[in-house]
Protein backbone atom coordinates (compact mmCIF):
# COMPACT_ATOMS: atom_id res chain seq x y z
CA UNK A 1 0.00 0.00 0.00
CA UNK A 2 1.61 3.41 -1.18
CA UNK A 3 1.25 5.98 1.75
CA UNK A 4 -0.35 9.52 0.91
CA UNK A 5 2.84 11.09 1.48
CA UNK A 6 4.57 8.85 -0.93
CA UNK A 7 1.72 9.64 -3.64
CA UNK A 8 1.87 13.57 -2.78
CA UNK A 9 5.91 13.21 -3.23
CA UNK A 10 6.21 11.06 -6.78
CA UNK A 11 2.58 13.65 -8.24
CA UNK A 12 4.60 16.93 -7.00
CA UNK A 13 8.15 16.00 -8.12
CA UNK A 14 6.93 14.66 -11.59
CA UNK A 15 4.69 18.36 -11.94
CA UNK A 16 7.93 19.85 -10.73
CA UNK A 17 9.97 18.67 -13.98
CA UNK A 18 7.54 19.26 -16.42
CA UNK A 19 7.23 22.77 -14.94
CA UNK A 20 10.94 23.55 -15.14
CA UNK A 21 11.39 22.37 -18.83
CA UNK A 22 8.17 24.81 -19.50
CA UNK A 23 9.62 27.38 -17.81
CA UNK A 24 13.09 26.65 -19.61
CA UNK A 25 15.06 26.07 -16.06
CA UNK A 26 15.83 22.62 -18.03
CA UNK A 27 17.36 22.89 -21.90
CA UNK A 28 19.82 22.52 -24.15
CA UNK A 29 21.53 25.52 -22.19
CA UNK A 30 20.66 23.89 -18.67
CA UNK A 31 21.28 20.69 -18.93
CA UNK A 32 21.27 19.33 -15.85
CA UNK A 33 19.63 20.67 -12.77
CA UNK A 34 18.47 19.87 -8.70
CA UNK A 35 15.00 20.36 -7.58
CA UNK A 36 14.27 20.32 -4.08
CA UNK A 37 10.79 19.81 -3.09
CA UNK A 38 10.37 23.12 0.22
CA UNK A 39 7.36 21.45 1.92
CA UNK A 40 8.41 18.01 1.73
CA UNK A 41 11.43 19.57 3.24
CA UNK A 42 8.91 21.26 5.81
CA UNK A 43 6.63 18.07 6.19
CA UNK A 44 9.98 15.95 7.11
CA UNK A 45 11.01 18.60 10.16
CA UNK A 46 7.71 18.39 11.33
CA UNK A 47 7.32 14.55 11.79
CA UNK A 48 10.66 14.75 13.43
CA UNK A 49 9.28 17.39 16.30
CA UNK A 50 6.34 15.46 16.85
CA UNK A 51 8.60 12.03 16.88
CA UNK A 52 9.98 13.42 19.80
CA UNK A 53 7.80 15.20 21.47
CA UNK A 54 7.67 15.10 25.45
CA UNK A 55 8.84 15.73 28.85
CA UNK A 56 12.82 15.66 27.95
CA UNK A 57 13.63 18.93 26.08
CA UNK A 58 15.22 18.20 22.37
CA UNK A 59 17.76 20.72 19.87
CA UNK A 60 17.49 19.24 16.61
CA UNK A 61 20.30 20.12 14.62
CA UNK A 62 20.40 19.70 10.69
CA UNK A 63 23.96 18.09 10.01
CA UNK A 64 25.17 20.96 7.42
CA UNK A 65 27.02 18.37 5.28
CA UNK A 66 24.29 16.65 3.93
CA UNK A 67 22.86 20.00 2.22
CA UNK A 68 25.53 22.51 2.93
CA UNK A 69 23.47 25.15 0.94
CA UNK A 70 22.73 28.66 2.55
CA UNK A 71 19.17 29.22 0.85
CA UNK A 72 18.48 25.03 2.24
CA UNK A 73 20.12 25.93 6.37
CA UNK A 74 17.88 29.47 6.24
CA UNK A 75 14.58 27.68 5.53
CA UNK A 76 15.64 24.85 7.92
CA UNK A 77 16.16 27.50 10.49
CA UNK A 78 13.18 29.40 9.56
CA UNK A 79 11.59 26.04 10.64
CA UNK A 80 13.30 25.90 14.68
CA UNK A 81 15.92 23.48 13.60
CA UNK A 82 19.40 23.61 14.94
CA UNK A 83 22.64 23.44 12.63
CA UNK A 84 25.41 20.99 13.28
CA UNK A 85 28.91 21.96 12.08
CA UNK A 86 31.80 19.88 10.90
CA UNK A 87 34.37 22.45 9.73
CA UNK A 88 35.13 26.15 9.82
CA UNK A 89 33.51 26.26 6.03
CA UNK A 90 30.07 24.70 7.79
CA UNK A 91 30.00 27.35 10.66
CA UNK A 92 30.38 30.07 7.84
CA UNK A 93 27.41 28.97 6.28
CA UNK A 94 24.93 28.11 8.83
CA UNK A 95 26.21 31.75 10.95
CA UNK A 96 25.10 33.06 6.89
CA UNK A 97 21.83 31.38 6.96
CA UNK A 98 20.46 32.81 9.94
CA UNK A 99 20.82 30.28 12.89
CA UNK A 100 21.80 32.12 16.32
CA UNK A 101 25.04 30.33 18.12
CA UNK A 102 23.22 29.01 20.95
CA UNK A 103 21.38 26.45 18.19
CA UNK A 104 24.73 25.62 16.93
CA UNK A 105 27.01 22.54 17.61
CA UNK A 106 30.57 22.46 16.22
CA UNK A 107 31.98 18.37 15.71
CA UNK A 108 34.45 18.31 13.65
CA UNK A 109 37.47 16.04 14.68
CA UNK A 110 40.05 18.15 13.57
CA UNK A 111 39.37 21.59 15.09
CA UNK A 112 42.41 24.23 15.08
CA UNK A 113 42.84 26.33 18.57
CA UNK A 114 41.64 29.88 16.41
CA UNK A 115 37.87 27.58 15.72
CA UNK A 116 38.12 26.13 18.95
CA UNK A 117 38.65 30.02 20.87
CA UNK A 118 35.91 31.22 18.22
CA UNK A 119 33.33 28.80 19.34
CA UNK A 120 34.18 28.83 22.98
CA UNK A 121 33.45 32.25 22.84
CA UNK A 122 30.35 32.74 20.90
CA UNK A 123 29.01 30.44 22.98
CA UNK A 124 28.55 27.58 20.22
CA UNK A 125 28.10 24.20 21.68
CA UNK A 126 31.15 22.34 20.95
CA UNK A 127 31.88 18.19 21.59
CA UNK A 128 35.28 17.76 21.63
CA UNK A 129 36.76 14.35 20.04
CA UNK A 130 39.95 13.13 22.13
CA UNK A 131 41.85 13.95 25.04
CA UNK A 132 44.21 16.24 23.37
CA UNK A 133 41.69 18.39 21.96
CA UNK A 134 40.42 18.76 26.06
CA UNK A 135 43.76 19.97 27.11
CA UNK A 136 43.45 22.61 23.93
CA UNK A 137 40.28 23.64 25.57
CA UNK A 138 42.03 24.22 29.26
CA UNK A 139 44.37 26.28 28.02
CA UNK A 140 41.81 28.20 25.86
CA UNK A 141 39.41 28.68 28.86
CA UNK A 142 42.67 29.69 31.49
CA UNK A 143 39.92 28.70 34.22
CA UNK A 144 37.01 30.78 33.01
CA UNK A 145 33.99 29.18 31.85
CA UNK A 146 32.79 28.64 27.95
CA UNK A 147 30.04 30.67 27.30
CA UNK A 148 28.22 27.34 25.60
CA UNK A 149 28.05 23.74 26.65
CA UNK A 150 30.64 21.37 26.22
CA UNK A 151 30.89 17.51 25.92
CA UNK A 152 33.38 14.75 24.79
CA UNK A 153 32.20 12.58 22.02
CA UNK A 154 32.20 8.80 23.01
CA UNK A 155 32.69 5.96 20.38
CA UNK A 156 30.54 3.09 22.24
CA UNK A 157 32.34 0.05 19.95
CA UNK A 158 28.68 -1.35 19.41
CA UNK A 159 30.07 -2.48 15.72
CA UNK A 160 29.31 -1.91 12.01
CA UNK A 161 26.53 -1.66 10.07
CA UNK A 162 26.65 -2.48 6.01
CA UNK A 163 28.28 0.25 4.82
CA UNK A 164 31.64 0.42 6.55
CA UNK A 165 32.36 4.30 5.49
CA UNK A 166 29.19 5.14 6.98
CA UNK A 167 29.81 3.62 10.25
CA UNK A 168 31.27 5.53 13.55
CA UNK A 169 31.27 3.18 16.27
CA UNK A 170 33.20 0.25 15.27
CA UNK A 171 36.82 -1.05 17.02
CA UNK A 172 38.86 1.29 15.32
CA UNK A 173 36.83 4.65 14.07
CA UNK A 174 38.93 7.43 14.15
CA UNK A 175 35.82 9.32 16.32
CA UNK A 176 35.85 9.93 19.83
CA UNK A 177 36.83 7.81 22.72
CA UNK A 178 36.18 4.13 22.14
CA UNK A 179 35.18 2.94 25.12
CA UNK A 180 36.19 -0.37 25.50
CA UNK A 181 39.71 -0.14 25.24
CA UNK A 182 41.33 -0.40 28.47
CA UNK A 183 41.26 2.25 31.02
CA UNK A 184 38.93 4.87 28.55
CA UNK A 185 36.39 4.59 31.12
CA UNK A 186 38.09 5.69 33.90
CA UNK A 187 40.05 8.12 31.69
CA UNK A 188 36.99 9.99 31.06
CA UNK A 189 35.15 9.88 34.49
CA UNK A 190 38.30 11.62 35.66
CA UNK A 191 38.06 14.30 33.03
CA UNK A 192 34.96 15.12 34.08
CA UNK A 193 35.65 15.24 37.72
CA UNK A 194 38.36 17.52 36.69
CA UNK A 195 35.99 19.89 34.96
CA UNK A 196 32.72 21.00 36.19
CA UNK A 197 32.21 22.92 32.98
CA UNK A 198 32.19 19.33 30.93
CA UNK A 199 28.05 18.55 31.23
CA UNK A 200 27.83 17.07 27.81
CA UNK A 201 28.49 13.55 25.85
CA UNK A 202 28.08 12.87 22.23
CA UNK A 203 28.07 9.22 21.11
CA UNK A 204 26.71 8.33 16.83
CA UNK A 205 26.89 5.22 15.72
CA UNK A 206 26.72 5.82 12.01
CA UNK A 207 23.83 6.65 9.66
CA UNK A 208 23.26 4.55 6.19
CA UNK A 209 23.31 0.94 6.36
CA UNK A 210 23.30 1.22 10.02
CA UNK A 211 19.76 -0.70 11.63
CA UNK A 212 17.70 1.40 14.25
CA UNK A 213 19.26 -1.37 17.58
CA UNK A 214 22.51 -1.08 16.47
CA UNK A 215 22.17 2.96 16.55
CA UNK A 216 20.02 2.36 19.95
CA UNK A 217 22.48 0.43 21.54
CA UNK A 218 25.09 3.14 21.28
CA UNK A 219 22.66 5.66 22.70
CA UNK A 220 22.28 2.71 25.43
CA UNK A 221 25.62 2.91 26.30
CA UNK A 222 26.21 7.03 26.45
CA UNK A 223 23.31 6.82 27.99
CA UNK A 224 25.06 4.53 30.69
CA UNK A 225 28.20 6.49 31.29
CA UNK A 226 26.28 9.37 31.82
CA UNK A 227 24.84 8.03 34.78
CA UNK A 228 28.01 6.23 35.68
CA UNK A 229 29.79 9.47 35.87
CA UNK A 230 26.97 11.43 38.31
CA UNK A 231 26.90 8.70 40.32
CA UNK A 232 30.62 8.42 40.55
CA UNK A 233 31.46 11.93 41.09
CA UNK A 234 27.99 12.11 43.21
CA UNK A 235 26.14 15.45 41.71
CA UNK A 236 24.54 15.86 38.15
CA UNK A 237 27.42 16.97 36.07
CA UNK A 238 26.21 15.24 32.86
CA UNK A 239 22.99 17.08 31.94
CA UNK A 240 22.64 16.78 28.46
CA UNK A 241 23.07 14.15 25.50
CA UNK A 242 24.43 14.56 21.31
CA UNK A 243 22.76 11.10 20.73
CA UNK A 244 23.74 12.19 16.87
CA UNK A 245 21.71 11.33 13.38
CA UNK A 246 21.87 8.84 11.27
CA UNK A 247 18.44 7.61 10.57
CA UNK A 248 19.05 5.39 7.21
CA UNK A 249 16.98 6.27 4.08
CA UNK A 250 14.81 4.23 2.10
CA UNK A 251 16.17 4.36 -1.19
CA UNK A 252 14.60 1.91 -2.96
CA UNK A 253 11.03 3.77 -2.91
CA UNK A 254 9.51 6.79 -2.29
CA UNK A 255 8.21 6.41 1.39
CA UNK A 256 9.70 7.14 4.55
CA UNK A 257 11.18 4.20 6.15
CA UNK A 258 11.97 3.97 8.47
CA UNK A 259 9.82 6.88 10.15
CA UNK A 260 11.45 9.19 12.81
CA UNK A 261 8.41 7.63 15.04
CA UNK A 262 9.96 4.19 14.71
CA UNK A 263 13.41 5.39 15.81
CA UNK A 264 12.23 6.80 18.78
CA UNK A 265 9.96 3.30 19.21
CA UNK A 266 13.27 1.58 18.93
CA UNK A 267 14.82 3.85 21.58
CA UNK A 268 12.24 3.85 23.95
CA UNK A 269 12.65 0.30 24.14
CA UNK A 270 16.10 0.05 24.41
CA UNK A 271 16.20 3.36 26.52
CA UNK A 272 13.45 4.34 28.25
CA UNK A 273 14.77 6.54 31.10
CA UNK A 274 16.31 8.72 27.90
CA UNK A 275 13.28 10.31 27.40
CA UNK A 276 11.96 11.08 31.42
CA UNK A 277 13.51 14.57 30.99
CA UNK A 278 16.77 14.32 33.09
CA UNK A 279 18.42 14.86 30.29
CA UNK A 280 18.26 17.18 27.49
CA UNK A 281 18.76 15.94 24.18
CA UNK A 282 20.76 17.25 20.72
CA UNK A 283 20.41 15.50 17.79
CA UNK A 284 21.89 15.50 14.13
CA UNK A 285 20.10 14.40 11.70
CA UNK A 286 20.91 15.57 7.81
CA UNK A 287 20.21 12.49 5.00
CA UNK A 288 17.03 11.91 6.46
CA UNK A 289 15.38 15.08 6.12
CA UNK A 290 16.75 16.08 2.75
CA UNK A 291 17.22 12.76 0.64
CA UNK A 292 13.79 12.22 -0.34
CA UNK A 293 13.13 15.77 -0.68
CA UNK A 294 15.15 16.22 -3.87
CA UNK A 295 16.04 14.98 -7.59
CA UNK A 296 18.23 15.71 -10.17
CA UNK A 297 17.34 15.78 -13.48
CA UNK A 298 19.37 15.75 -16.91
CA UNK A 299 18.99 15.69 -20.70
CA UNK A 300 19.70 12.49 -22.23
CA UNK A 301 22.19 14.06 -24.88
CA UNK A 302 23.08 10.16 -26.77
CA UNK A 303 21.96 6.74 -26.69
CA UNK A 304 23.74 3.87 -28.02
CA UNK A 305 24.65 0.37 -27.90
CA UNK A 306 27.82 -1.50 -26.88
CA UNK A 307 28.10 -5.72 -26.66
CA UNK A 308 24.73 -5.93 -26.46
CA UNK A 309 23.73 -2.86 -23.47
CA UNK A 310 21.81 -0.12 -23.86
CA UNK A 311 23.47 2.77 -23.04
CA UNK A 312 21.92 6.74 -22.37
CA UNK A 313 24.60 9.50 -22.09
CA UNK A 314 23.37 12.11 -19.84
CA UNK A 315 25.29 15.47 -17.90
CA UNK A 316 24.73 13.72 -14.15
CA UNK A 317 27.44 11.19 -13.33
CA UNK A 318 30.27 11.52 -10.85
CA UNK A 319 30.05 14.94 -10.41
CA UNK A 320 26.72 14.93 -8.83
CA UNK A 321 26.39 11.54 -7.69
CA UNK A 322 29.86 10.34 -6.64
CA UNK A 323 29.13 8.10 -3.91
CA UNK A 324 26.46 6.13 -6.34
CA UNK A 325 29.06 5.39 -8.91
CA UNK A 326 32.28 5.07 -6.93
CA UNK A 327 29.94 2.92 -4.39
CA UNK A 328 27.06 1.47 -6.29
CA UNK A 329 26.50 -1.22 -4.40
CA UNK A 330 25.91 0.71 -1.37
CA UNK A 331 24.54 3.77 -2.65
CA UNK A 332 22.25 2.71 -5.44
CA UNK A 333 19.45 5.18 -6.79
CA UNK A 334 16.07 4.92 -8.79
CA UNK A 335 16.02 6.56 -11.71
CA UNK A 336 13.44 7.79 -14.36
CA UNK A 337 12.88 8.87 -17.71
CA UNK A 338 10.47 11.57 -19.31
CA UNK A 339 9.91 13.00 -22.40
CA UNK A 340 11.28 16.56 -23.68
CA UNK A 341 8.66 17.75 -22.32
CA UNK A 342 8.69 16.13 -18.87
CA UNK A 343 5.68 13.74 -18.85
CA UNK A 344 6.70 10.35 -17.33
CA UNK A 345 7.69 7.73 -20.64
CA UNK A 346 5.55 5.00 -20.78
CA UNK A 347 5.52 1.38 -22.97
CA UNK A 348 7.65 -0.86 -23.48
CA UNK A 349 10.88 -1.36 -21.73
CA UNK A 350 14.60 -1.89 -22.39
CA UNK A 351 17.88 -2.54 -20.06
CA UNK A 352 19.69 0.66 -20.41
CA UNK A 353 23.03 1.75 -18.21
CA UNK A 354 22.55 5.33 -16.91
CA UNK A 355 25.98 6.85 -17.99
CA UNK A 356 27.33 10.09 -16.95
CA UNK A 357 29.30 12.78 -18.20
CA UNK A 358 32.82 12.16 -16.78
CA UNK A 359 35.79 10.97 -18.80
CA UNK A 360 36.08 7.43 -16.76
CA UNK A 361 34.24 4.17 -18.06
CA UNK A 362 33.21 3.43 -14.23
CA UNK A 363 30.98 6.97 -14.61
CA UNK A 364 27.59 5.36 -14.45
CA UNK A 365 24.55 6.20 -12.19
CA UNK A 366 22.47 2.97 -12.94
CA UNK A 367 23.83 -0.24 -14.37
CA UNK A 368 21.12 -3.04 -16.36
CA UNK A 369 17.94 -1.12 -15.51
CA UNK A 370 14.53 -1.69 -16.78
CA UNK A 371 13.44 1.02 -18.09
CA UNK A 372 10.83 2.34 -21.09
CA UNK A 373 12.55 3.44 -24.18
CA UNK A 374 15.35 6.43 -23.76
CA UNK A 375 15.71 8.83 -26.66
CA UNK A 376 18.26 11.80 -27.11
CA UNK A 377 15.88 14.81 -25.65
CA UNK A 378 14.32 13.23 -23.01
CA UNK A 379 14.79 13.36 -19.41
CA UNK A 380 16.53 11.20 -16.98
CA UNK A 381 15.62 12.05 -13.41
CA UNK A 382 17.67 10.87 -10.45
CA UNK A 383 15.56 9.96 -7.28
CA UNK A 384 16.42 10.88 -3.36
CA UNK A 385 19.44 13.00 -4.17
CA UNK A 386 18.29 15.80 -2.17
CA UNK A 387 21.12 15.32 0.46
CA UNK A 388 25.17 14.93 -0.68
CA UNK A 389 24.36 14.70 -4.11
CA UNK A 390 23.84 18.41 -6.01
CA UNK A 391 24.84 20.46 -3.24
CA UNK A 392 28.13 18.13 -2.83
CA UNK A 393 29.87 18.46 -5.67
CA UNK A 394 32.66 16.46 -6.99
CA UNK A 395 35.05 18.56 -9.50
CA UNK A 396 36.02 15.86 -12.13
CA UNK A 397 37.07 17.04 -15.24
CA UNK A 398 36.19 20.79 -14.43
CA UNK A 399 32.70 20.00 -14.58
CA UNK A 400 30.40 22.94 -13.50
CA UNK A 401 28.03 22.76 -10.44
CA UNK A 402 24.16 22.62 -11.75
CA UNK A 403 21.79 24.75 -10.83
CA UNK A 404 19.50 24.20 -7.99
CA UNK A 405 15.91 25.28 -7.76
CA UNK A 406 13.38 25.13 -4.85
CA UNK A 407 9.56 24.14 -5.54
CA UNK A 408 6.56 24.64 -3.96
CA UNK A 409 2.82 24.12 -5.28
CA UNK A 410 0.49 27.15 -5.06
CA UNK A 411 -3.26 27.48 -4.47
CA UNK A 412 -3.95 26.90 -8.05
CA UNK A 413 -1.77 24.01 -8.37
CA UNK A 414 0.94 25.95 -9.92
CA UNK A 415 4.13 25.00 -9.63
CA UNK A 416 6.37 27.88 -8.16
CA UNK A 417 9.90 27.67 -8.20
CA UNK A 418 12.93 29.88 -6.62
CA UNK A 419 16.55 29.87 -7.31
CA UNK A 420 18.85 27.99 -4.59
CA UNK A 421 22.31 28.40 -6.34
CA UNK A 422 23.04 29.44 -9.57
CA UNK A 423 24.73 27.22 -12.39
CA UNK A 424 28.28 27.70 -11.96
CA UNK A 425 30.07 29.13 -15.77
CA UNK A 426 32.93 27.55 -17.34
CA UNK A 427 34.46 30.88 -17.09
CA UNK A 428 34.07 30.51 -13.10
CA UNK A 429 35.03 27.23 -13.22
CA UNK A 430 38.28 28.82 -15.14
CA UNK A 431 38.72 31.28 -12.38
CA UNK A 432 38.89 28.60 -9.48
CA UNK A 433 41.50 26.86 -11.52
CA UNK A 434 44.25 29.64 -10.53
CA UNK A 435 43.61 31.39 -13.47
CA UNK A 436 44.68 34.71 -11.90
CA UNK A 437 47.98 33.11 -11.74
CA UNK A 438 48.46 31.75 -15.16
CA UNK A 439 51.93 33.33 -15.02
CA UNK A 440 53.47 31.48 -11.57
CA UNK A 441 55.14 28.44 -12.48
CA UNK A 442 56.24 30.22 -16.01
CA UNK A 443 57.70 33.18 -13.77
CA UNK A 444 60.01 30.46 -11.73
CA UNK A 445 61.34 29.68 -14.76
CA UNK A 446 62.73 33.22 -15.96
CA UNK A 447 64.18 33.48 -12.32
CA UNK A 448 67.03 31.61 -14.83
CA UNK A 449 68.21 29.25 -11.78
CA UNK A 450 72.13 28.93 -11.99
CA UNK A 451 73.79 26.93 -14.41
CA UNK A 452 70.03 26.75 -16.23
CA UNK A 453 68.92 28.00 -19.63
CA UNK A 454 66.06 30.31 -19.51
CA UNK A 455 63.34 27.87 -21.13
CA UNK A 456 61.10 29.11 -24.16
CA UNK A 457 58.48 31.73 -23.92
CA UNK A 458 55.06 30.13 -23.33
């Protein structure tokens, strides 16, 4: 049975492309192009607050990375989310989109001592990844207080799920303090005890490929050492707990599985004092909320056959979609294919590859689909790329970011769209490249090193 939300999301996004080639936002001169459905966006943050509504208070935070565009953080913030940060590029952008500090967490495991004094004064919630990165924080704070909270992330060792990149708490992630090695324990009950001003722990597990227990357990067990260290130090330091993101996506149709209400199911089973409001909560979700949100969608510029296969050139490969074709085992995507004029193709099918753009034979976003007929002109549309994919691009072969366009559908069933981020120009694309110092290497040269012909004018 196909949920209402699924039908509302597959009617709206196929409206959507047929209203950007009408409006020409998709053409020979536009190729290729994201589309990133606002109130699915809107309806995703709102099953997430209720999910967790009750007595312990919750700061969501959207994890930047998975749609680290301004336009994408300001509406999230519009809509009472948080931001979490991973680098000093993140904080730029989510401090650009609107979000005040105090609804700001800073994670990244490689933080420099100016980020680190920036955020412990702006009083930006930071977690702080090893031991060495605590003593950095001493000597920042010379014995004042930060002005935000602070925790240490914990890796819990609760194991892998199927995607190994995607996975943060296994034996040897290079995250946090694992846990079970010998003495870690300990270790970190006595830098608490040390530091009154340390009332936080952060603990994720890993997001795709990762099943809601093995995600609960490692909230189990921060959840644990939280109450380990207030009863071992005898007061309620620990107040509040980063319990992280990470909900997986359904990509293989268009509903939402599994729902933020089954997560917190899951955890209320294998946690239930998390939620009895002695402890505040953060989270970080990112994939969840965007992914199913968005699609990309390209011209198919050639078709042709090879040994047999079916093959339909199109502008979205690596550069859009790298994780899908460097990982397509683990990252595949539905795809499909419309007319020039956007209606969905229907009749008889064929197995086609989906190939991209990029000048490697491994650039290919589907492999052996069935799929109706592909023709030069029509349209190829990528599924539940609205996180990582258009907003993360991947530079190959000086290929030009797409443009990204926001739609909504008005009272008159109109679709309305609005400009995310413009296409990026070859001549920008130029410009990136160091153009401004075309002369550098050539000017080493006519330093005419000793004993060294000057070489030939270039």
């Amino acid at each position: 049975m196909t949920s209402a939300s699924a039908r509302r999301r597959r009617t709206t996004r196929e409206a959507a492309l047929a209203a950007a080639v009408g409006q020409g936002l998709l053409d020979a001169r536009s190729p290729l192009i994201g589309l990133l459905d606002v109130d699915g966006v809107l309806a995703a943050v709102d099953s997430l607050l209720d999910a967790f509504r009750g007595p312990a208070p919750v700061q969501h935070t959207f994890a930047a990375k998975a749609c680290s565009l301004v336009p994408v953080l300001r509406l999230l913030a519009r809509a009472r989310m948080g931001c979490e940060v991973a680098s000093p590029g993140e904080l730029e952008l989510a401090l650009e989109a609107g979000f005040p500090t105090d609804r700001l967490v800073f994670d990244s495991p490689a933080k420099t001592v100016a980020e680190l004094r920036f955020a412990l004064d702006h009083g930006i919630a930071v977690n702080l990844d090893n031991f060495q990165e605590l003593a950095r924080v001493d000597a920042l704070l010379a014995g004042r207080p930060p002005a935000g909270p602070i925790g240490l992330r914990v890796n819990p060792q609760v194991g892998a799920g199927a995607i190994g990149a995607m996975s943060t708490a296994t034996t040897t992630s290079k995250f946090g303090i694992a846990l079970r090695d010998e003495g870690a324990v300990q270790a970190v009950v006595e830098a608490f005890a040390a530091r009154p001003w340390l009332t936080r722990l952060h603990a994720h597990v890993g997001s795709q490929g990762c099943p809601l227990p093995l995600i609960a357990q490692g909230v189990r067990a921060a959840h644990d050492l939280a109450e380990h260290i207030n009863a071992t130090l005898g007061r309620r330091q620990v107040t509040g707990l980063d319990i992280g993101g990470g909900l997986p996506v359904d990509f293989d149709s268009d509903e939402d599985r599994p729902a933020y209400a089954d997560y917190v199911t899951e955890l209320r089973a294998a946690v239930p004092e998390l939620f009895d409001g002695r402890y505040s909560l953060v989270t970080e979700f990112g994939r969840s909320l965007l992914a199913k949100n968005g699609t990309i969608a390209s011209l198919v510029e050639y078709t042709k056959s090879a040994g047999g296969r079916r093959i339909a050139v199109t502008h979205a490969g690596a550069q859009v979609a790298t994780r899908t074709v460097f990982m397509p085992g683990s990252w595949p995507l539905r795809a499909g294919v419309f007319d020039a004029v956007g209606r969905p193709k229907q009749g008889a099918t064929e197995t086609v590859d989906i190939a991209g753009p990029c000048c490697f034979a491994g650039d290919l976003t589907a492999v052996g689909r069935e799929l109706p007929a592909v023709d030069p002109g029509d349209i190829v549309a990528l599924y539940d790329t609205g996180a990582y994919y258009f907003s993360t691009h991947f530079a190959y072969n000086s290929l030009p970011r797409p443009a990204v366009h926001g739609y909504r559908t008005d009272a008159e069933g109109r679709i309305r769209f609005a400009l995310v981020r413009e296409a990026q120009s070859v001549r920008q694309v130029v410009e990136e490249s160091g153009a401004a110092h075309a002369d550098a290497l050539v000017g080493l040269l006519a330093e005419n090193s000793p004993g060294r012909p000057d070489e030939a004018a270039v």
